[in-house]
PDB file of N, CA and C in Angstrom:
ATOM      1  N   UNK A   1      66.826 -61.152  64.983  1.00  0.00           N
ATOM      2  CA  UNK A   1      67.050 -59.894  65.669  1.00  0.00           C
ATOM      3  C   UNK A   1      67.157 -60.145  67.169  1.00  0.00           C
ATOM      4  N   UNK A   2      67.929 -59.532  67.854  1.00  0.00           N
ATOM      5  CA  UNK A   2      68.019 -59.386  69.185  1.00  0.00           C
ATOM      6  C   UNK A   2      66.884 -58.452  69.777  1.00  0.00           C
ATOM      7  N   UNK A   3      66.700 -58.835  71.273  1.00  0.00           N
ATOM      8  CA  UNK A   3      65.947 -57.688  72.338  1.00  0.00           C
ATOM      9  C   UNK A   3      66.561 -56.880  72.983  1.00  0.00           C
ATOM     10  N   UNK A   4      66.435 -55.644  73.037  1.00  0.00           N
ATOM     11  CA  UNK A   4      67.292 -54.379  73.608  1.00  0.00           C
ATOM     12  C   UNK A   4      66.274 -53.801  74.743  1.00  0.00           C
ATOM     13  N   UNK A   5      66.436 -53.175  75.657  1.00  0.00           N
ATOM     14  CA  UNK A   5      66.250 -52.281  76.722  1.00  0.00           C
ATOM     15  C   UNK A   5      67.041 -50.949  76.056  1.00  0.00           C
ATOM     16  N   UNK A   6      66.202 -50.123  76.090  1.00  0.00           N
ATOM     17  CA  UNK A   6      67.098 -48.303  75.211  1.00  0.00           C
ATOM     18  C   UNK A   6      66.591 -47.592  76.363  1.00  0.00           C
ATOM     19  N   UNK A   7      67.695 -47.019  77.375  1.00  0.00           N
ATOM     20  CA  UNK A   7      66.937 -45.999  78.454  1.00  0.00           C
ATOM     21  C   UNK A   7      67.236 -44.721  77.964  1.00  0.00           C
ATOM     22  N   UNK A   8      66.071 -44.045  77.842  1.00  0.00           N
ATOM     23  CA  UNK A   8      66.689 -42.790  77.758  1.00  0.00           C
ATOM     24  C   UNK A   8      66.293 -41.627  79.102  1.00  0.00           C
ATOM     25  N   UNK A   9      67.413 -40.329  79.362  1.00  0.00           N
ATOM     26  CA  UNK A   9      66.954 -39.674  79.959  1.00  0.00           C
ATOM     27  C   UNK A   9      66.294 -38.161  79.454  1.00  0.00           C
ATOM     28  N   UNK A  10      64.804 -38.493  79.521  1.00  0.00           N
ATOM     29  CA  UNK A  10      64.409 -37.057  78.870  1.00  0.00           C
ATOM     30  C   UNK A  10      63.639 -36.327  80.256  1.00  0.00           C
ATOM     31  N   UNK A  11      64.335 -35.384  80.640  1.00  0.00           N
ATOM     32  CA  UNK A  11      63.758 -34.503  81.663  1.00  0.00           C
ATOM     33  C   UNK A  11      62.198 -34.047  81.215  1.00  0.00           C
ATOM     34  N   UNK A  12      61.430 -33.857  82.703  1.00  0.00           N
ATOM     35  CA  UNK A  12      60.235 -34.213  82.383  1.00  0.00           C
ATOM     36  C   UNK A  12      58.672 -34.716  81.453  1.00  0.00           C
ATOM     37  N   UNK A  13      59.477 -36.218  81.245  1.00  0.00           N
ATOM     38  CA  UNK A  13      58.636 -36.608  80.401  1.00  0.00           C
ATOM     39  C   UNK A  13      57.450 -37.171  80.793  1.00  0.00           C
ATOM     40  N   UNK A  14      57.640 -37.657  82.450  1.00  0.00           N
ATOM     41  CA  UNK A  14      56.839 -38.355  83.103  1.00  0.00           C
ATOM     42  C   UNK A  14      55.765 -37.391  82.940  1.00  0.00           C
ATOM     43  N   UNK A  15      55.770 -35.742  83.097  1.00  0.00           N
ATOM     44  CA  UNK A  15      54.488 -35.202  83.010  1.00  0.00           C
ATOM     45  C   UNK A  15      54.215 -34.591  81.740  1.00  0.00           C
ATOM     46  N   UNK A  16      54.642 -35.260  80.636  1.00  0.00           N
ATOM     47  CA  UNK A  16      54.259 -35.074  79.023  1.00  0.00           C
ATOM     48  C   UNK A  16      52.812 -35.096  78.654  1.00  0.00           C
ATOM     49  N   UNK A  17      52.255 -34.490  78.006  1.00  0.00           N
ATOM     50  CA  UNK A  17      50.426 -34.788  77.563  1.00  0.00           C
ATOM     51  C   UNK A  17      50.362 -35.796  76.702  1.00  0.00           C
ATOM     52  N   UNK A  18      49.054 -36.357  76.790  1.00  0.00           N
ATOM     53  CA  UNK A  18      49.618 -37.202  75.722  1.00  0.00           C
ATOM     54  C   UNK A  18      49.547 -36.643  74.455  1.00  0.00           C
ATOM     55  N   UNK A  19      49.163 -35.332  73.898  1.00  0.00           N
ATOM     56  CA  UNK A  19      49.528 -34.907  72.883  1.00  0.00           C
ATOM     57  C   UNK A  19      51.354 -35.104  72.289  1.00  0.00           C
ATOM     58  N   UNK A  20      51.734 -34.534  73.591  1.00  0.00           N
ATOM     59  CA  UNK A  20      53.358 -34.543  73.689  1.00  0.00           C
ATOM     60  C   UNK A  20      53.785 -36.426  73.167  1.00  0.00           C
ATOM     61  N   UNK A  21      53.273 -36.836  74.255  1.00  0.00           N
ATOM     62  CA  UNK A  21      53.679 -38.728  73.584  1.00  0.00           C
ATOM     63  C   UNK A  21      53.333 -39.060  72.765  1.00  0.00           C
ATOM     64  N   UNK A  22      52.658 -38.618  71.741  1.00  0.00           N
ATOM     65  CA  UNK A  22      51.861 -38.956  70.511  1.00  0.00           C
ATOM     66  C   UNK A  22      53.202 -38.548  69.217  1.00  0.00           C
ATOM     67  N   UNK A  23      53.940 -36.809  69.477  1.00  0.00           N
ATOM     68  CA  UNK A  23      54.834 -36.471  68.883  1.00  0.00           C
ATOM     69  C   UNK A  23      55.869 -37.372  68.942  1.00  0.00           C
ATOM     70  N   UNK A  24      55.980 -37.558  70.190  1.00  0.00           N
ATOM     71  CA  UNK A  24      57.453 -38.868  70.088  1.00  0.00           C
ATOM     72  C   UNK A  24      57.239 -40.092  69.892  1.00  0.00           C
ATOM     73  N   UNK A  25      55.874 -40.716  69.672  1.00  0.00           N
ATOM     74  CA  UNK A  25      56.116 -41.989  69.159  1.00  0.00           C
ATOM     75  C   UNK A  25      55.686 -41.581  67.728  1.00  0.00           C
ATOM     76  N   UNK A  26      55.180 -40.619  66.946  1.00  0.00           N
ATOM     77  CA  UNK A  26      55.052 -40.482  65.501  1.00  0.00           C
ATOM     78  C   UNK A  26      56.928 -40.154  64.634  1.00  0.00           C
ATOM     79  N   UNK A  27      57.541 -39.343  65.701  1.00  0.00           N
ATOM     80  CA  UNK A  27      58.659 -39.648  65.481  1.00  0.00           C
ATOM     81  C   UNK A  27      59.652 -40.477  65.455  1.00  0.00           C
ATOM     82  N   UNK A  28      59.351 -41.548  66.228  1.00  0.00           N
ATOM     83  CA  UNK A  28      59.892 -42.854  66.044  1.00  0.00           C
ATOM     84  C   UNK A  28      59.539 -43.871  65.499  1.00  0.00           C
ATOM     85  N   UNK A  29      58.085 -43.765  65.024  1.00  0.00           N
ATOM     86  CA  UNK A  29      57.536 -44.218  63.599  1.00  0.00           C
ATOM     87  C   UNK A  29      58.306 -43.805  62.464  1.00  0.00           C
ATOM     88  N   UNK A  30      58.423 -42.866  62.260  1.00  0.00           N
ATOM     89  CA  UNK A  30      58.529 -42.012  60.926  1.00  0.00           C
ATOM     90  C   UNK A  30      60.552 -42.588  60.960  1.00  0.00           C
ATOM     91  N   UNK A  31      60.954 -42.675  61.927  1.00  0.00           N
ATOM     92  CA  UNK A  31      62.841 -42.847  61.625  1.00  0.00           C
ATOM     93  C   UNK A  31      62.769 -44.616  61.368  1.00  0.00           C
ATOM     94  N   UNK A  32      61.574 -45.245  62.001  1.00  0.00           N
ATOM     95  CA  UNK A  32      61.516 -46.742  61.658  1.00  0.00           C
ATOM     96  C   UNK A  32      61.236 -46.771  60.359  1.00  0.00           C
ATOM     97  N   UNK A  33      60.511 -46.224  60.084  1.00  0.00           N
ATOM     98  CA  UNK A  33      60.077 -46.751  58.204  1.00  0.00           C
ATOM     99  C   UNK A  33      61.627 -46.043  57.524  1.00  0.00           C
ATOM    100  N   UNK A  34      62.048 -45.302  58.041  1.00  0.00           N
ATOM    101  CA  UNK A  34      63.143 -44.703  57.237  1.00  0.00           C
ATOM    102  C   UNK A  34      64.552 -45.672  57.210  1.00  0.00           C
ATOM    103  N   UNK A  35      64.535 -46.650  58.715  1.00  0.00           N
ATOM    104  CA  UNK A  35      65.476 -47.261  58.469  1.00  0.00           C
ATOM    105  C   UNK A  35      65.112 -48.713  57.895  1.00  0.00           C
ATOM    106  N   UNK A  36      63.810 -49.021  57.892  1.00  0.00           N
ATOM    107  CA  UNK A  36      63.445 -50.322  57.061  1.00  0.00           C
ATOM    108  C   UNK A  36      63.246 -51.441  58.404  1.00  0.00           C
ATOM    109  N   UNK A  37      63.250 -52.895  58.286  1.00  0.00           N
ATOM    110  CA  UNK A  37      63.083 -54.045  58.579  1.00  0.00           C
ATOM    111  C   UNK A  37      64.270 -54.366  59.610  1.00  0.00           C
ATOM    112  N   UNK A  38      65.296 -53.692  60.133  1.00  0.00           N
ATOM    113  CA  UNK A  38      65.778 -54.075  60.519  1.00  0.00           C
ATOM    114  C   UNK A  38      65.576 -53.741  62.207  1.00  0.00           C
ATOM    115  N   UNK A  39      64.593 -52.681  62.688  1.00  0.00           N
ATOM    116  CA  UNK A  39      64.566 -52.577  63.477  1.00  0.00           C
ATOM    117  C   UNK A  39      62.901 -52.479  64.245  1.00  0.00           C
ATOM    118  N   UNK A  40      63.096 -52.584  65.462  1.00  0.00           N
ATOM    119  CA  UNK A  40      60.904 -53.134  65.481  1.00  0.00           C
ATOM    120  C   UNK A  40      61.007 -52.078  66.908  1.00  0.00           C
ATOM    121  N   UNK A  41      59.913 -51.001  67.079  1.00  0.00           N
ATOM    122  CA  UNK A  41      59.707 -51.017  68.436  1.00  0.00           C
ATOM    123  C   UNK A  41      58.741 -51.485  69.291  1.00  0.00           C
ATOM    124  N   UNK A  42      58.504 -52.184  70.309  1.00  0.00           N
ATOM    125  CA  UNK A  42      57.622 -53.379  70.553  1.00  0.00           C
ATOM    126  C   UNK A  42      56.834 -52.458  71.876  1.00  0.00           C
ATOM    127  N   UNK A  43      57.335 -51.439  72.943  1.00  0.00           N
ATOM    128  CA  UNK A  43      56.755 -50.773  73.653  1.00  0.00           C
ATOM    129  C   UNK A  43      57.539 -50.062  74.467  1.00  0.00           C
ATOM    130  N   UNK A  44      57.100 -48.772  74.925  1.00  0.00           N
ATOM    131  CA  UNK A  44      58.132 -48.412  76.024  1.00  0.00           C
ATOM    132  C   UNK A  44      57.476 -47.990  77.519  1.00  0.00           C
ATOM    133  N   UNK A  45      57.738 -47.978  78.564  1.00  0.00           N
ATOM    134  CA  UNK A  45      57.316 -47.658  79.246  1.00  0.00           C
ATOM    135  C   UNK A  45      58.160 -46.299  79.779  1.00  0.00           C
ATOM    136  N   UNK A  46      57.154 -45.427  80.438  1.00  0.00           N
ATOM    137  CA  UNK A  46      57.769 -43.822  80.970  1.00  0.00           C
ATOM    138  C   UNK A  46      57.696 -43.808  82.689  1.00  0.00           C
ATOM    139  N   UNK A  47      58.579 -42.969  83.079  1.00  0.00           N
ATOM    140  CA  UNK A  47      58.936 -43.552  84.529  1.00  0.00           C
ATOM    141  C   UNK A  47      59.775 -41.927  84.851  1.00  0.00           C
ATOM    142  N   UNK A  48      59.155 -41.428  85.597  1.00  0.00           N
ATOM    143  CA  UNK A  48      59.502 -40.211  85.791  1.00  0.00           C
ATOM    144  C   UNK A  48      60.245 -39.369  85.497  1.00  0.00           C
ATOM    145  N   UNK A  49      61.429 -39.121  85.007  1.00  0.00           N
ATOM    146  CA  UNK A  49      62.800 -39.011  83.934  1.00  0.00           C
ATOM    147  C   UNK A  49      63.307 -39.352  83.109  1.00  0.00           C
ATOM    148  N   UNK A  50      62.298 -40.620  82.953  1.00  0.00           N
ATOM    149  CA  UNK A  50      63.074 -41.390  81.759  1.00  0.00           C
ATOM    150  C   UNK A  50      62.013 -42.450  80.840  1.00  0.00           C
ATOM    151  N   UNK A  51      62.252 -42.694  79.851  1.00  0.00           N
ATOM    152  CA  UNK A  51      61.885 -43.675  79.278  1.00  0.00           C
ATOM    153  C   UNK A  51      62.614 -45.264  79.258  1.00  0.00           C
ATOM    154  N   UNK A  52      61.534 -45.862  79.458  1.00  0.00           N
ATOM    155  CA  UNK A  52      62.232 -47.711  79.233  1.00  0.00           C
ATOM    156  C   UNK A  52      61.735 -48.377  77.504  1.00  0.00           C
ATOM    157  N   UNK A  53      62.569 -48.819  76.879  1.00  0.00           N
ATOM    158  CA  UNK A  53      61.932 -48.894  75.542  1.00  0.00           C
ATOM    159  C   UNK A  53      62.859 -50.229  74.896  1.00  0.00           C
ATOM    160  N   UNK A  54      61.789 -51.067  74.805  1.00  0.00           N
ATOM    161  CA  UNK A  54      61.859 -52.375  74.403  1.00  0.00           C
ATOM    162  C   UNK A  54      61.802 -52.710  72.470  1.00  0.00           C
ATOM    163  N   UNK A  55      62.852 -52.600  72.362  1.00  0.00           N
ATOM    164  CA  UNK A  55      62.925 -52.926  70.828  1.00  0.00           C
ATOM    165  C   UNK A  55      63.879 -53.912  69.926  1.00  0.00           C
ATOM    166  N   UNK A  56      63.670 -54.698  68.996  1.00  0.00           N
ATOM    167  CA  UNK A  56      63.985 -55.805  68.460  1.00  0.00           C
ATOM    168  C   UNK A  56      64.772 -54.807  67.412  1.00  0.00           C
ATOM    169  N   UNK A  57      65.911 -55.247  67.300  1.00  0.00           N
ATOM    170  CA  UNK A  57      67.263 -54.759  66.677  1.00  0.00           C
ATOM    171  C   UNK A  57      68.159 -55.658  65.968  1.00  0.00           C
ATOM    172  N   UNK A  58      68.489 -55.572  64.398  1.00  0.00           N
ATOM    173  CA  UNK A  58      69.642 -56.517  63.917  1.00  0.00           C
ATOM    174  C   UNK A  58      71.135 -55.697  65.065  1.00  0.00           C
ATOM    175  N   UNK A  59      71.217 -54.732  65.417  1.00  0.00           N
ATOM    176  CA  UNK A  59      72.138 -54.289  65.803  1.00  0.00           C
ATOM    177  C   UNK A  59      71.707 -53.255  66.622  1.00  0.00           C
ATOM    178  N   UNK A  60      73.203 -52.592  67.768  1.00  0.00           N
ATOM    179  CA  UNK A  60      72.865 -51.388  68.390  1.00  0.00           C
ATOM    180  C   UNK A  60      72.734 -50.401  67.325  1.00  0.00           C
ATOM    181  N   UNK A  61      73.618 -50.604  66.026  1.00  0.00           N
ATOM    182  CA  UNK A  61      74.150 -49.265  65.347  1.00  0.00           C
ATOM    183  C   UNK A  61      72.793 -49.017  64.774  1.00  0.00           C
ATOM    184  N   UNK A  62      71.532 -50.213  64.564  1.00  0.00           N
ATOM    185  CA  UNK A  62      70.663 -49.731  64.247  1.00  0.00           C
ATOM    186  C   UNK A  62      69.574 -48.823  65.422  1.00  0.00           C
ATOM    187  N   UNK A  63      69.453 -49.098  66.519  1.00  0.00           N
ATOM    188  CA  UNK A  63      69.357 -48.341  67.611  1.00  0.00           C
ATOM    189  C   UNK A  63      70.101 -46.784  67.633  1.00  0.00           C
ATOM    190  N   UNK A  64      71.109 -47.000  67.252  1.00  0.00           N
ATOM    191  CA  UNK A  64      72.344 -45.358  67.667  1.00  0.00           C
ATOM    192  C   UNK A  64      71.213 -44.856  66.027  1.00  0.00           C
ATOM    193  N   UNK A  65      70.573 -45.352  64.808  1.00  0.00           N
ATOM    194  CA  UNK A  65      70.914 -44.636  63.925  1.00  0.00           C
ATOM    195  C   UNK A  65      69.391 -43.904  63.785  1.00  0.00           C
ATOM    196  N   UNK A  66      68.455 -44.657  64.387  1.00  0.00           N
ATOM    197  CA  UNK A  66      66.530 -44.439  65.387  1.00  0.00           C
ATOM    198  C   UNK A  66      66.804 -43.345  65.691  1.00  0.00           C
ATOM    199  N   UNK A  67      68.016 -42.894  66.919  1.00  0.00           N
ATOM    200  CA  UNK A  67      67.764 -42.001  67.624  1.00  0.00           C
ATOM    201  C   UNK A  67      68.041 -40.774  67.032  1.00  0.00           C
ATOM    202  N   UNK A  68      69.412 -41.053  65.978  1.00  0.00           N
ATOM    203  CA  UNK A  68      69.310 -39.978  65.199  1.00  0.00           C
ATOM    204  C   UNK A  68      68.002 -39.302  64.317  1.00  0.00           C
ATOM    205  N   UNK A  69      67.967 -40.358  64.023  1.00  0.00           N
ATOM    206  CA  UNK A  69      66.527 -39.680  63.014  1.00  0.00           C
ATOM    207  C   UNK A  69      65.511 -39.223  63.856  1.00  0.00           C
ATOM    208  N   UNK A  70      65.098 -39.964  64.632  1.00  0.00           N
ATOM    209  CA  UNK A  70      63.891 -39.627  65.778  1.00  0.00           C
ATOM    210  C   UNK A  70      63.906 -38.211  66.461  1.00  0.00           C
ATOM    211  N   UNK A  71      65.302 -38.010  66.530  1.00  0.00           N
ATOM    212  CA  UNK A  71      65.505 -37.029  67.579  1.00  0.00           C
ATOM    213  C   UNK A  71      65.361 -37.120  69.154  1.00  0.00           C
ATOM    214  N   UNK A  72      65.155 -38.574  69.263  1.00  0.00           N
ATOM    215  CA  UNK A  72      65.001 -38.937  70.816  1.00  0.00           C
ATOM    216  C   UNK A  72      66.469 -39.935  71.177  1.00  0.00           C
ATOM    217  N   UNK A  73      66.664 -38.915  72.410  1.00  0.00           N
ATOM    218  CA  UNK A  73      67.884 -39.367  73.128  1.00  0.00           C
ATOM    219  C   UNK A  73      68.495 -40.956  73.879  1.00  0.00           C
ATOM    220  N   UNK A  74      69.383 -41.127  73.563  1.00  0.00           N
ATOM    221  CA  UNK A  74      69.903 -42.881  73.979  1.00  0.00           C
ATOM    222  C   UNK A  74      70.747 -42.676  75.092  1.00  0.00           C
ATOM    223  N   UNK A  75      70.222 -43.064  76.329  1.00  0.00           N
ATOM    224  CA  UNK A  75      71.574 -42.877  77.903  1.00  0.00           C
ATOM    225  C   UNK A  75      71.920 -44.538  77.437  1.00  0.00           C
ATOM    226  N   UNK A  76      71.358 -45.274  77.120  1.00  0.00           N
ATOM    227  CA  UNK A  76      72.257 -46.501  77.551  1.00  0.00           C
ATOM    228  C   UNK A  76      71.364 -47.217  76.828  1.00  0.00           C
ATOM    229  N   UNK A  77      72.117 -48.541  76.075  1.00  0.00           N
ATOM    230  CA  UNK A  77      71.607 -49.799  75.406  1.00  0.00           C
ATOM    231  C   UNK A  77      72.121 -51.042  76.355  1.00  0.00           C
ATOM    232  N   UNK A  78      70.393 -51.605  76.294  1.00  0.00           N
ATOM    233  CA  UNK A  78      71.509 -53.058  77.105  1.00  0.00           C
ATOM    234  C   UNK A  78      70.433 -54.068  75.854  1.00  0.00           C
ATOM    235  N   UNK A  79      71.441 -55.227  75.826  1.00  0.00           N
ATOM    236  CA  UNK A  79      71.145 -56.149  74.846  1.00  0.00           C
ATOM    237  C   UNK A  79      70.777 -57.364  76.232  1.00  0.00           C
ATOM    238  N   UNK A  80      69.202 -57.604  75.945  1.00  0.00           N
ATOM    239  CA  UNK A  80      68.876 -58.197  77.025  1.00  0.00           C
ATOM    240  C   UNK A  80      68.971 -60.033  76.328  1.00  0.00           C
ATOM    241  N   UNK A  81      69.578 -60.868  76.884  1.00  0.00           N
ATOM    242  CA  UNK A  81      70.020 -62.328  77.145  1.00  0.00           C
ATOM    243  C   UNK A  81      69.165 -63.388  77.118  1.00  0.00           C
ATOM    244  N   UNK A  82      67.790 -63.045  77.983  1.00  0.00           N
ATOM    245  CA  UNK A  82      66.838 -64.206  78.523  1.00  0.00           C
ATOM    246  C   UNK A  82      65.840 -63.242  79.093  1.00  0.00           C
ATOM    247  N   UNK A  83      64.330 -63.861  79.213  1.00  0.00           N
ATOM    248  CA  UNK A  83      62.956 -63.653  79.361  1.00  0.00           C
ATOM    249  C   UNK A  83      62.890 -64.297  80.347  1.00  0.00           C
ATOM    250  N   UNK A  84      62.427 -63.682  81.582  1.00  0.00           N
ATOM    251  CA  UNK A  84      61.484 -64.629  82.613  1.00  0.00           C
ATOM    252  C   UNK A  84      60.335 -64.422  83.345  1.00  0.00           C
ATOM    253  N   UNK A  85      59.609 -65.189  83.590  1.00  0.00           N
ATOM    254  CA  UNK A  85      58.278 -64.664  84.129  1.00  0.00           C
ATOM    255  C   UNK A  85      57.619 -65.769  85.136  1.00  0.00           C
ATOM    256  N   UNK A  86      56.256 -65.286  85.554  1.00  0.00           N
ATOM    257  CA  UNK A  86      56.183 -66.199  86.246  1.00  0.00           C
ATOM    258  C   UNK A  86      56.028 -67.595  86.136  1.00  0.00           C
ATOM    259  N   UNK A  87      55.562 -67.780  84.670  1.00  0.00           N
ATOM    260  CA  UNK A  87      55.888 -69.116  84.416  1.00  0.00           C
ATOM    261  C   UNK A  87      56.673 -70.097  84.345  1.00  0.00           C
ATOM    262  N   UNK A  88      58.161 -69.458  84.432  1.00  0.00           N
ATOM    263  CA  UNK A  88      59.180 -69.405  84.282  1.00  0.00           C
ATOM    264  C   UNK A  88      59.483 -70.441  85.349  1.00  0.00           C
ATOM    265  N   UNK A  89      58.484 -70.413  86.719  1.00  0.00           N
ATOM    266  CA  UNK A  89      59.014 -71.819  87.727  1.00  0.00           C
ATOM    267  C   UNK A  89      58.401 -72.554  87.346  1.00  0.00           C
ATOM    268  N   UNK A  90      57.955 -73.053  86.781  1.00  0.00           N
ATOM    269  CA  UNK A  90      57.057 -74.074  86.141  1.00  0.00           C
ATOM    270  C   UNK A  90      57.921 -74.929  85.476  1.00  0.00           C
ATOM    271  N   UNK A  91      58.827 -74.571  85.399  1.00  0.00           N
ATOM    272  CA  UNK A  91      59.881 -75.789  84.068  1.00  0.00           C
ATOM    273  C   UNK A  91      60.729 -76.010  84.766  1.00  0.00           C
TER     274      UNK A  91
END
């Protein structure tokens, strides 16, 4: 599986409860078991308008097919290439 970056723009999510974030990640539980093994979500981070959301994908179409079920919105997929960190000068 590949690593994806999924941004989405959901107007004010940054000030969601976490009752509210609890609904949208049970909903993106519930469209993962529905689409099976092919897709993983690993974490997302929330950022004032938007969500950043890191997930392991055989494909985008499996990404485009999450959001359907989820009901949570996709502005943009990027299929991320390479990992780096600070260890990363070390080699």
């Amino acid at each position: 599986m590949d690593r994806y970056i999924i941004e989405r723009d959901i107007p004010g999510i940054g000030e969601f409860s976490l009752t509210e974030l609890c609904g949208a990640a049970r909903a993106s539980n519930q469209a993962l078991e529905t689409i099976g093994p092919g897709i993983q979500w690993q974490h997302s981070y929330v950022a004032g308008e938007k969500t950043f959301c890191v997930y392991l994908a055989k494909s985008e179409e499996e990404i485009s097919r999450h959001a359907e079920l989820s009901g949570i919105p996709v502005s943009k997929v990027t299929k991320i290439s390479q990992i780096i960190d600070p260890l990363t000068a070390n080699n």
